[in-house]
N, C-alpha and C. Protein backbone atom coordinates (compact mmCIF):
# COMPACT_ATOMS: atom_id res chain seq x y z
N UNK A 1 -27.73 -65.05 -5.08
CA UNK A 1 -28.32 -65.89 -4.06
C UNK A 1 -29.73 -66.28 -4.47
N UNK A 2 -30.28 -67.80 -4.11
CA UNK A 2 -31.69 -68.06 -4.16
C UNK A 2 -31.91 -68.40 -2.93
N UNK A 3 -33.55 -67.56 -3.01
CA UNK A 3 -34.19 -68.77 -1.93
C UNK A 3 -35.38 -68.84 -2.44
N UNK A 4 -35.75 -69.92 -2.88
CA UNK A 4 -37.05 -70.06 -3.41
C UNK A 4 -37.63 -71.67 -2.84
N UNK A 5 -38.98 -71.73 -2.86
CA UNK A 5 -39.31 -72.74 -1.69
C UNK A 5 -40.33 -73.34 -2.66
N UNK A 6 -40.32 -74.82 -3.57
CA UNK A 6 -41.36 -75.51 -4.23
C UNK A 6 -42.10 -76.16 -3.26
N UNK A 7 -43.76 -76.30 -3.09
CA UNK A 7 -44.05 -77.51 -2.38
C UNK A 7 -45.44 -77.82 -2.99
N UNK A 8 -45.72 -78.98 -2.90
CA UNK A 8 -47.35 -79.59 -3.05
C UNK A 8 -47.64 -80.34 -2.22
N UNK A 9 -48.59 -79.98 -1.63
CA UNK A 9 -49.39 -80.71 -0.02
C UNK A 9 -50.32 -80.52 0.07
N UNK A 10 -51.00 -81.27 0.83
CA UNK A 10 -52.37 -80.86 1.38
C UNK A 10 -52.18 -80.05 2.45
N UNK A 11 -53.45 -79.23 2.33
CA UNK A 11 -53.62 -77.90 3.75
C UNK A 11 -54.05 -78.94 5.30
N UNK A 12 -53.64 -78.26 5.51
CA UNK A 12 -53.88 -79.17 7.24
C UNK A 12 -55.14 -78.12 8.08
N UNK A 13 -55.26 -77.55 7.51
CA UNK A 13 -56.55 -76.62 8.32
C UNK A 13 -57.08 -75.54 7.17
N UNK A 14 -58.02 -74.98 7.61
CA UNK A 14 -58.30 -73.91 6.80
C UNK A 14 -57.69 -72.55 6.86
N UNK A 15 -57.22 -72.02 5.96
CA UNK A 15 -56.57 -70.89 5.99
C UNK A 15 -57.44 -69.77 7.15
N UNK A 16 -56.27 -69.44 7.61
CA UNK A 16 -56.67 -68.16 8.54
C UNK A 16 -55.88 -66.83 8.01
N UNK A 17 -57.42 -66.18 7.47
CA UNK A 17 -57.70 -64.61 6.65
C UNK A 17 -57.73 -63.28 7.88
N UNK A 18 -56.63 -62.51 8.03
CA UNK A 18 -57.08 -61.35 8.42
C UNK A 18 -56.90 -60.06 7.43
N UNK A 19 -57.10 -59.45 7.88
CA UNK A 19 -56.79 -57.76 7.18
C UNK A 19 -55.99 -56.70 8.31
N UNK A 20 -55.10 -55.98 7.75
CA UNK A 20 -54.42 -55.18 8.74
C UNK A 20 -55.04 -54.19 8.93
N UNK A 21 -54.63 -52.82 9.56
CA UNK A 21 -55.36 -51.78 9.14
C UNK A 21 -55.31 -51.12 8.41
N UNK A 22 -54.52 -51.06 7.47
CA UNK A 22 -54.42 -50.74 6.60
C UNK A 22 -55.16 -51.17 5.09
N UNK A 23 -55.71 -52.26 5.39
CA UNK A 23 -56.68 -52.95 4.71
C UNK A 23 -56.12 -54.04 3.90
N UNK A 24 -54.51 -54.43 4.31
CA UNK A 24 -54.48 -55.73 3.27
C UNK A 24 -54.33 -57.07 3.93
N UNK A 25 -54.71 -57.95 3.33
CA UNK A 25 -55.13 -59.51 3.66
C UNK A 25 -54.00 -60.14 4.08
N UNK A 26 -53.75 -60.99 5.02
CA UNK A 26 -53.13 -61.67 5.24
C UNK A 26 -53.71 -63.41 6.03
N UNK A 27 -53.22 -64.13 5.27
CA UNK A 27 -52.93 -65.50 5.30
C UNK A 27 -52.20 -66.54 5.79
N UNK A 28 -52.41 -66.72 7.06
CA UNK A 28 -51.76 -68.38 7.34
C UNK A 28 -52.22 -69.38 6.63
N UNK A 29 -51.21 -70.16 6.85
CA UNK A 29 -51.61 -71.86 6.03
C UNK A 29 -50.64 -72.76 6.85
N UNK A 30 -51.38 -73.85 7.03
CA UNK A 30 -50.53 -74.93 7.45
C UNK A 30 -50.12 -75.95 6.18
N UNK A 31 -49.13 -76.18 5.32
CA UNK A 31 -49.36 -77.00 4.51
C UNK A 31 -48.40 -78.55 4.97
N UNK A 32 -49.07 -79.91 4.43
CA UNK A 32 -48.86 -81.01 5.06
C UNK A 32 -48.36 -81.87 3.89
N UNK A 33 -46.33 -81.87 3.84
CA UNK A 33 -45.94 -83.01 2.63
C UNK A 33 -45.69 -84.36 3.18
N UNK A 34 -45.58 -85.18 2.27
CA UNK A 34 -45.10 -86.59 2.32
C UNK A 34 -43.81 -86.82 1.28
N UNK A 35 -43.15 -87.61 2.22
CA UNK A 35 -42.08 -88.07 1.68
C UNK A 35 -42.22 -90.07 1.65
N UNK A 36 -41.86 -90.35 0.86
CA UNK A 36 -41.60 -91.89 0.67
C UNK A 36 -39.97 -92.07 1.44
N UNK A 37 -40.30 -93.11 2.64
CA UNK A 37 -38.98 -93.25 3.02
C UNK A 37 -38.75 -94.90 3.15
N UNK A 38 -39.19 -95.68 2.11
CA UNK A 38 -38.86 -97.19 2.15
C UNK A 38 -40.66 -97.61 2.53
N UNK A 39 -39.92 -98.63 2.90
CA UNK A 39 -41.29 -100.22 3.25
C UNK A 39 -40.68 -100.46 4.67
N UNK A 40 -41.76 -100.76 5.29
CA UNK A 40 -41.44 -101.70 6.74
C UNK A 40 -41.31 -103.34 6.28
N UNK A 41 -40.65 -103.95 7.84
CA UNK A 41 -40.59 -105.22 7.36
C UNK A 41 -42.08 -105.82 7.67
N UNK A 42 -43.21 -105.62 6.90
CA UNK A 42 -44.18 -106.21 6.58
C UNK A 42 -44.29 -105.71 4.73
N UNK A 43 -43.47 -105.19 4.31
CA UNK A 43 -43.42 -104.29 2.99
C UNK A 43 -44.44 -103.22 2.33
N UNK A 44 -44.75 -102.54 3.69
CA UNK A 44 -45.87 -101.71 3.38
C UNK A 44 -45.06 -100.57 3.18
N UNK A 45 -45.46 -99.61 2.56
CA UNK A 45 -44.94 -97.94 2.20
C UNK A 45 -44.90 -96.96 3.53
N UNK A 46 -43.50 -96.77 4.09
CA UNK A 46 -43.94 -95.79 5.12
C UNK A 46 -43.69 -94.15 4.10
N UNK A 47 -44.45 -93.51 4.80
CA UNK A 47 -44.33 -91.67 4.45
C UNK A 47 -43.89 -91.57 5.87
N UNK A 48 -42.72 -90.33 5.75
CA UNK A 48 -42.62 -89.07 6.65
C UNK A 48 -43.80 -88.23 6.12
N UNK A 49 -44.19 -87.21 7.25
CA UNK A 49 -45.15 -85.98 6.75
C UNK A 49 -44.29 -84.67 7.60
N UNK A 50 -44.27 -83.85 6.97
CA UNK A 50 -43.99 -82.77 7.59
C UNK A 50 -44.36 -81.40 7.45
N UNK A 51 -44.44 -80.78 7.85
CA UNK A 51 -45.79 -79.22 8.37
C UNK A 51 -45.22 -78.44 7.66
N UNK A 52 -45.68 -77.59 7.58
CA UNK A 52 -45.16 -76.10 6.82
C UNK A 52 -46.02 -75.32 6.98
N UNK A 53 -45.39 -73.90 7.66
CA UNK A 53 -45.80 -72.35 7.82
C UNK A 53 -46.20 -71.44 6.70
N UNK A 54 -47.20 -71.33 6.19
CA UNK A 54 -47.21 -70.19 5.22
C UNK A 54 -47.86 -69.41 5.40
N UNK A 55 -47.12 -68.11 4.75
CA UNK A 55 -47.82 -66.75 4.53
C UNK A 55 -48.12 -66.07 3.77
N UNK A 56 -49.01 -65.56 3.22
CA UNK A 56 -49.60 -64.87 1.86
C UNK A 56 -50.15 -63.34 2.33
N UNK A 57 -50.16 -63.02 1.30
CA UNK A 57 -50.49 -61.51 1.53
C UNK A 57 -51.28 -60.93 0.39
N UNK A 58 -52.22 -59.77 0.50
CA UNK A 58 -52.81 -59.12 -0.42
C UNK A 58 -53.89 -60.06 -1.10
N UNK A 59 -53.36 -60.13 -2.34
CA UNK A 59 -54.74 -60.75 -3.41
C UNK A 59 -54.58 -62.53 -3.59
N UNK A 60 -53.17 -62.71 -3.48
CA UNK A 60 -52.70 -64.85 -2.57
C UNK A 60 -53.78 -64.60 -1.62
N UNK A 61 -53.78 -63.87 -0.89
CA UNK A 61 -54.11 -64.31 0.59
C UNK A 61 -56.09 -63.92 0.46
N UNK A 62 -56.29 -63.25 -0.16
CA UNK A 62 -57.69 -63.23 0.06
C UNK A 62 -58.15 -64.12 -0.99
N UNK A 63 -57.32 -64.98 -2.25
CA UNK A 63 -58.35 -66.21 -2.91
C UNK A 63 -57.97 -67.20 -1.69
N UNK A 64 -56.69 -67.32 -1.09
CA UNK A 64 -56.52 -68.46 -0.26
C UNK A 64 -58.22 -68.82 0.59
N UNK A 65 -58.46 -67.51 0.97
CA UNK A 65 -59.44 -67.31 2.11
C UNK A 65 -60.82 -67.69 1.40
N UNK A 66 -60.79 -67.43 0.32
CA UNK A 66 -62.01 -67.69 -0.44
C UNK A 66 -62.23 -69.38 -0.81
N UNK A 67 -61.12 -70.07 -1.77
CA UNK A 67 -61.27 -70.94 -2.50
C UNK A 67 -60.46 -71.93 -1.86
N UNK A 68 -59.58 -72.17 -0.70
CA UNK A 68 -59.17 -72.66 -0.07
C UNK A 68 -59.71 -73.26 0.96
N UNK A 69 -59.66 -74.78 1.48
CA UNK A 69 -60.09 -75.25 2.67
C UNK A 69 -59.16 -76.43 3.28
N UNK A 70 -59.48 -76.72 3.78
CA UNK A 70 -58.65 -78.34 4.91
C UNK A 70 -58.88 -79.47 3.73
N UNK A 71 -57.65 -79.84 3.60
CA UNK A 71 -57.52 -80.85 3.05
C UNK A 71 -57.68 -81.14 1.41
N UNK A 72 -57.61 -79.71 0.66
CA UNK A 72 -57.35 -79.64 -0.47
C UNK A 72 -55.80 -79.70 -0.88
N UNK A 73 -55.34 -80.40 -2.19
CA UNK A 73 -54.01 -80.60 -2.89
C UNK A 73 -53.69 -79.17 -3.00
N UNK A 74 -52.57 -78.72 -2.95
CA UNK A 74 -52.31 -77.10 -3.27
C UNK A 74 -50.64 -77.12 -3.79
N UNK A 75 -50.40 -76.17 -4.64
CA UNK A 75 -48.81 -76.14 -5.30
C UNK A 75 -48.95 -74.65 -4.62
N UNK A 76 -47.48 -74.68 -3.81
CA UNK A 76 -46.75 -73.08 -3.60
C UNK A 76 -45.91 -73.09 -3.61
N UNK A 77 -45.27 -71.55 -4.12
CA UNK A 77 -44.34 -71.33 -4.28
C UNK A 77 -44.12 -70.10 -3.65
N UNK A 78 -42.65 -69.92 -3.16
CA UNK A 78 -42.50 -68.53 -2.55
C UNK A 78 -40.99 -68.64 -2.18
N UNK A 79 -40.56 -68.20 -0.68
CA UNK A 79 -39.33 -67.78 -0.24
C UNK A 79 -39.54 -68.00 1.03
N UNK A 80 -38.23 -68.64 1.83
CA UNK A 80 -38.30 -68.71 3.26
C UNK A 80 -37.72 -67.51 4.01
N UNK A 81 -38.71 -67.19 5.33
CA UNK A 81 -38.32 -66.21 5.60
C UNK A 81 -38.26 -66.30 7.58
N UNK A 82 -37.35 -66.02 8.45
CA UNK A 82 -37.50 -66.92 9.85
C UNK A 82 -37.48 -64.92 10.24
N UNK A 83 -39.22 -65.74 10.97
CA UNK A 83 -38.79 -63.98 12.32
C UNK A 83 -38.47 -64.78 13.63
N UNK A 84 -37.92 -63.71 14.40
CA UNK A 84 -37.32 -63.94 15.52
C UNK A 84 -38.13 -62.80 16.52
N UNK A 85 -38.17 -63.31 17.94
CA UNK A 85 -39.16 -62.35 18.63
C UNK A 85 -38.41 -62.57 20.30
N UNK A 86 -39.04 -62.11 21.29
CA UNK A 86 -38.87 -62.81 22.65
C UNK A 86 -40.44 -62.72 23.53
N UNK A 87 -40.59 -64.03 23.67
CA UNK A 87 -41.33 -64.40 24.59
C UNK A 87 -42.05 -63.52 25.66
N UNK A 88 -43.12 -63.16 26.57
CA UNK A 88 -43.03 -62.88 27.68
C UNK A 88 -42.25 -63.27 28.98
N UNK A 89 -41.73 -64.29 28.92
CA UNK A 89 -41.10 -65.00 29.57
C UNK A 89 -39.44 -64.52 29.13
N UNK A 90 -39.13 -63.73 28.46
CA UNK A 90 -37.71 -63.78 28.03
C UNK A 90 -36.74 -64.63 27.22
N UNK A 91 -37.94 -65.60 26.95
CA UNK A 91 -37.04 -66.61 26.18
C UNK A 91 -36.97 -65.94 24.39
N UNK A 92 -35.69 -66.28 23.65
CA UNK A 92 -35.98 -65.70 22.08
C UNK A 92 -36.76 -66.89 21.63
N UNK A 93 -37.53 -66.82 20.75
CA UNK A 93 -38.26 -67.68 19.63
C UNK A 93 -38.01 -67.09 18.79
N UNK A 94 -37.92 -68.14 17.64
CA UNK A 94 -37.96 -67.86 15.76
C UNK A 94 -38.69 -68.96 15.38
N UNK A 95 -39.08 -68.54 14.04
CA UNK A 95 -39.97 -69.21 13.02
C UNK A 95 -40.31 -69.12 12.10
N UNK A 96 -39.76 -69.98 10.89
CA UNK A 96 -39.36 -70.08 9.90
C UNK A 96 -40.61 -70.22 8.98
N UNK A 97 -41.14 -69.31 7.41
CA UNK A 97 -42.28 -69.83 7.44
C UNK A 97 -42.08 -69.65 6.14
N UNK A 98 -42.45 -70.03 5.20
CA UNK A 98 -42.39 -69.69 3.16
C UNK A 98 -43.56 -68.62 3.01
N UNK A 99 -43.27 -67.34 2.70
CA UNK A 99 -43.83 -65.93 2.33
C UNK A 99 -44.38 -66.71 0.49
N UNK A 100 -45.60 -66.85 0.72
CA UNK A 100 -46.29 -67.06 -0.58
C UNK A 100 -46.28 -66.34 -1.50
N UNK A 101 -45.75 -66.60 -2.91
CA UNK A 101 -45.89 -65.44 -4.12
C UNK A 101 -47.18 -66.39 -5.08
N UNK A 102 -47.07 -67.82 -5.16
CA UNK A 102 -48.06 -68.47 -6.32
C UNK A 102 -48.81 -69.47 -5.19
N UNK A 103 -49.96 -69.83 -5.51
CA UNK A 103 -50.58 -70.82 -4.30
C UNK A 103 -51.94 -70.97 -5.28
N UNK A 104 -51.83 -72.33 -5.54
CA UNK A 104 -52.72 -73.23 -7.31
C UNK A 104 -53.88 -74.65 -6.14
N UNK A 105 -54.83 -74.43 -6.37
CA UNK A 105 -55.62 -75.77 -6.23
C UNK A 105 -55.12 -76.70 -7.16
N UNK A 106 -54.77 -77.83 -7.11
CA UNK A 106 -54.23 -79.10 -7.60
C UNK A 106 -55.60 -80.04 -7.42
N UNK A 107 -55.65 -80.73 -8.70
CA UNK A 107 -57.03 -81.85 -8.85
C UNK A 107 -58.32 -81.45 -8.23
N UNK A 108 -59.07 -82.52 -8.20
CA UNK A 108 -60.74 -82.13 -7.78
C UNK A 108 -60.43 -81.58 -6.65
N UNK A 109 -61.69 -80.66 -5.99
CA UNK A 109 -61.90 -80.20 -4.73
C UNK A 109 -61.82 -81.54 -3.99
N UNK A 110 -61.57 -81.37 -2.32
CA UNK A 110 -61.83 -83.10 -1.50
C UNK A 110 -63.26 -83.80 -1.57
N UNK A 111 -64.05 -82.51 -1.68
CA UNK A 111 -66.12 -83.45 -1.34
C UNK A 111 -66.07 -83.70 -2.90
N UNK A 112 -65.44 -83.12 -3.94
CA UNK A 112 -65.81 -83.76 -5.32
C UNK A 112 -65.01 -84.90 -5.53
N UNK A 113 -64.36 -85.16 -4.83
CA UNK A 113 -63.26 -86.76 -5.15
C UNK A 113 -64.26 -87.85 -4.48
N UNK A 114 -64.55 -87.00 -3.30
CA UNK A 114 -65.29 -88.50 -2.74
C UNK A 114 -66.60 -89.13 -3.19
N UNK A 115 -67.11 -88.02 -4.43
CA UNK A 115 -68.59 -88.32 -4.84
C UNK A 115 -68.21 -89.47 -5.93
């Protein structure tokens, strides 16, 4: 069996760094792809965009926290993984998110592109 998850996107926020108590790092990420899905009838390029959950851990997750910000290019790679929980309310929720193993800055930082 595989599950392995390629993506390159821009971050949609800045990573959010905690530590457990145990002392290891953990990492959210929002990451933000585009897809090319045709031209409108004016023949302009539409993109889909769509979100992505990530999670990193340990020594991913504390450069994420370091060298990472909103709106930098980023390549990850990892595995999808869905927890499931229940609500206060009783309702079940799940949520599906790619467990980070590689996570690369791609091209200039964003304030060095715009100089």
């Amino acid at each position: 069996m595989i599950n392995r998850v390629t993506l390159i996107g821009n971050l949609a926020a800045d990573p959010e760094v905690k530590a457990t108590p145990k002392g290891t790092y953990v990492a959210k990420l929002r990451l933000a792809t585009h897809t090319y899905i045709g031209k409108d009838d004016e023949g302009k390029a539409r993109e889909q965009t769509e979100f992505h959950s990530l999670v990193a851990f340990g020594k991913t997750a504390e450069f994420a926290g370091q060298y990472l910000h909103k709106g930098r290019l980023v390549y990850a790679d990892g595995r999808l993984q869905t927890n499931t929980w229940e609500d206060t309310a009783g309702q079940k929720r799940s949520r599906t998110e790619v467990v980070v193993d590689t996570i690369k800055p791609l091209g200039p930082k964003p304030q060095e592109a715009a100089a």
